[in-house]
Protein backbone atom coordinates (compact mmCIF):
# COMPACT_ATOMS: atom_id res chain seq x y z
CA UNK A 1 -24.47 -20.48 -70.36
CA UNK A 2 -27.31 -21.78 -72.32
CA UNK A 3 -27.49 -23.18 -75.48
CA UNK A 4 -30.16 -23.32 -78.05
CA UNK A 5 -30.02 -26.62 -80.69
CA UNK A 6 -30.13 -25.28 -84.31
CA UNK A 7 -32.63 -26.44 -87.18
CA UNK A 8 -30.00 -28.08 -89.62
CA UNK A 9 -30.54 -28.57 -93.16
CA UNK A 10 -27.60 -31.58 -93.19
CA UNK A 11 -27.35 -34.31 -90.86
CA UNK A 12 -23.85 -32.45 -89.20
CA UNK A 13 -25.34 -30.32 -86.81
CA UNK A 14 -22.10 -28.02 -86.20
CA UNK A 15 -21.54 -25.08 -83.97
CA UNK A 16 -24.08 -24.03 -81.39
CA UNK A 17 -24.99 -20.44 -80.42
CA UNK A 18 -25.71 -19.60 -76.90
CA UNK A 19 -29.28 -17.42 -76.31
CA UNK A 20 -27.11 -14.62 -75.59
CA UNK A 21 -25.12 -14.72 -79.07
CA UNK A 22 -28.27 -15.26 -80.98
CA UNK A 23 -29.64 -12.15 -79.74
CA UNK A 24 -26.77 -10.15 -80.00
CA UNK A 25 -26.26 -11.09 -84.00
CA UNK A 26 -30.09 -10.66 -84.44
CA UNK A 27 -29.56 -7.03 -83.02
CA UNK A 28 -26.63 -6.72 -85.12
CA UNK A 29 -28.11 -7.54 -88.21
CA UNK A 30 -30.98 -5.19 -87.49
CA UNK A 31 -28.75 -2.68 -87.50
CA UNK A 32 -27.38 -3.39 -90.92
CA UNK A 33 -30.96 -3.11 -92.57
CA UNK A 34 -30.18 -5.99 -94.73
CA UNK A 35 -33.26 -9.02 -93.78
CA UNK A 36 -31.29 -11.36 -96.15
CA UNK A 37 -27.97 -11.46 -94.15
CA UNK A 38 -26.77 -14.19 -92.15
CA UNK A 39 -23.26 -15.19 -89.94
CA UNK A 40 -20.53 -16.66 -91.96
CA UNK A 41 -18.79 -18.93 -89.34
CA UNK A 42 -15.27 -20.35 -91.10
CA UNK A 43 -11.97 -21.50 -90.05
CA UNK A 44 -9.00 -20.67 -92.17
CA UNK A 45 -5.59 -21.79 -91.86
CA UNK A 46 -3.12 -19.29 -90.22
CA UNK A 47 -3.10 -17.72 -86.60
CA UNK A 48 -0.41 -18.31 -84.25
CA UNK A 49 -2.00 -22.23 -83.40
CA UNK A 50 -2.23 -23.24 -87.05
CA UNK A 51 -6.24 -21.96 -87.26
CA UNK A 52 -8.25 -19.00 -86.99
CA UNK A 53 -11.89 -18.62 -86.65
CA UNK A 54 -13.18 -15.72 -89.30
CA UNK A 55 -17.11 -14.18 -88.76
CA UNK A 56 -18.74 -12.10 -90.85
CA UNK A 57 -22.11 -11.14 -92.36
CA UNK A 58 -22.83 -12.65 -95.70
CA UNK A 59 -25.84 -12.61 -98.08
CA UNK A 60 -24.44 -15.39 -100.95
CA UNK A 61 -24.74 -18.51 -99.56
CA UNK A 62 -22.90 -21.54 -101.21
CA UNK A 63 -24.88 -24.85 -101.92
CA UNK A 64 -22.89 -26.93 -99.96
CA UNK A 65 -22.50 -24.75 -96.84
CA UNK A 66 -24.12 -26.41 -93.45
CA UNK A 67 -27.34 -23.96 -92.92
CA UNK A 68 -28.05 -23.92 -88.91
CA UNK A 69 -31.25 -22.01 -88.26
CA UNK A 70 -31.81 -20.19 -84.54
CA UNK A 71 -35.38 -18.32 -84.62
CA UNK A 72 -34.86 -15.98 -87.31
CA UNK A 73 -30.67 -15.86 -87.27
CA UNK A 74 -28.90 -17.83 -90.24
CA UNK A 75 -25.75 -19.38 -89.96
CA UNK A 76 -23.86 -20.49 -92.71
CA UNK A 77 -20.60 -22.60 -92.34
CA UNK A 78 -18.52 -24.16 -95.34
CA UNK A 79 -18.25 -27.84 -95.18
CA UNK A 80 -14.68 -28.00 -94.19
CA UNK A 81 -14.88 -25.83 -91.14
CA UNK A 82 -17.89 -27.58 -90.24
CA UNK A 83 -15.95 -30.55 -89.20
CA UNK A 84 -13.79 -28.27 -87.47
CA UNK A 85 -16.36 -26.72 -85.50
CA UNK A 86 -18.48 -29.34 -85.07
CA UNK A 87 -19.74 -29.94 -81.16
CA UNK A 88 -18.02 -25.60 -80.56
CA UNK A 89 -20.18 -23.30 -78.92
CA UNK A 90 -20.75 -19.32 -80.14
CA UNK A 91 -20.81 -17.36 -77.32
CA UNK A 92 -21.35 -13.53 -76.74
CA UNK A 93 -21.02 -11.60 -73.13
CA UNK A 94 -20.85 -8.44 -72.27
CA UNK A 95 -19.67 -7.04 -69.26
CA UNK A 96 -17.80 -3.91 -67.87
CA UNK A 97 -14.44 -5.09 -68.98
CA UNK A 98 -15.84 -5.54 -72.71
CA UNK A 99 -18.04 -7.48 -74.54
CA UNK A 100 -17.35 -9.77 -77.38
CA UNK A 101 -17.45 -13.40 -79.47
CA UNK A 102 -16.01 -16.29 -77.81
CA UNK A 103 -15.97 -19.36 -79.62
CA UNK A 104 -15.46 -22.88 -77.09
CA UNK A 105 -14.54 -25.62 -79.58
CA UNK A 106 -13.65 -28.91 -77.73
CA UNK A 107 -11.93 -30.13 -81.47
CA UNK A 108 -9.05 -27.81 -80.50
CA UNK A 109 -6.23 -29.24 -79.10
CA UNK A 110 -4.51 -26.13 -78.38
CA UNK A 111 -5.36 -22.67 -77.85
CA UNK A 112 -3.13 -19.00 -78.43
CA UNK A 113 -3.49 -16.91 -75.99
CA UNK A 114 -5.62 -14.18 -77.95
CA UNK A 115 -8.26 -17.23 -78.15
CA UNK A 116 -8.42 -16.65 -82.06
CA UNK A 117 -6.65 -19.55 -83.20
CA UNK A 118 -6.23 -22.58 -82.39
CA UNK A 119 -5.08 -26.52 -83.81
């Protein structure tokens, strides 16, 4: 799994995207038509562990979210679940059994066994 570092507009540098998820929100966005879109990354209390992680295309960015810059993907995370996801890695696979999002966060203590919330 490989890693690329994101150009951060605040000191926090946040989650990391693999090459692999980069590429596959890149194509995903493409597909919406919209240039101005970028990934929402947040965490928001509830899930079976006390956290979920939420993802989703947004085009109104907040002037205190974290902006992480891969190539031409933005990713915008809200200063709270910034220090939540701080040091987590975004990663995408796809393989014959499915394709999807994982995110690897080493700030959660424990993990549900859907892998969509943790605390």
């Amino acid at each position: 799994m490989s890693t690329t570092t994101p150009t951060a507009t605040t000191p926090t540098s946040g989650i990391e995207l693999t090459e692999s998820a980069v590429a596959k929100v890149a194509e995903l966005i493409a597909q919406e038509g919209q240039a101005d879109l970028a990934l929402r990354v947040a965490v928001r209390p509830g899930g079976c562990s006390g956290f979920s992680y939420e993802m989703f295309f947004d085009s109104e960015k907040s002037d205190d979210d974290v902006v992480l810059s891969y190539g031409t993907v933005n990713v915008w995370v809200d200063p709270a679940s910034n220090k939540l996801l701080t040091g987590a890695t975004l990663d995408y696979k796809d393989s014959l059994q499915g394709g999807g999002f994982a995110i690897n966060n080493p700030n959660a203590q424990r993990t549900c066994g859907c892998g969509q919330s943790f605390s």
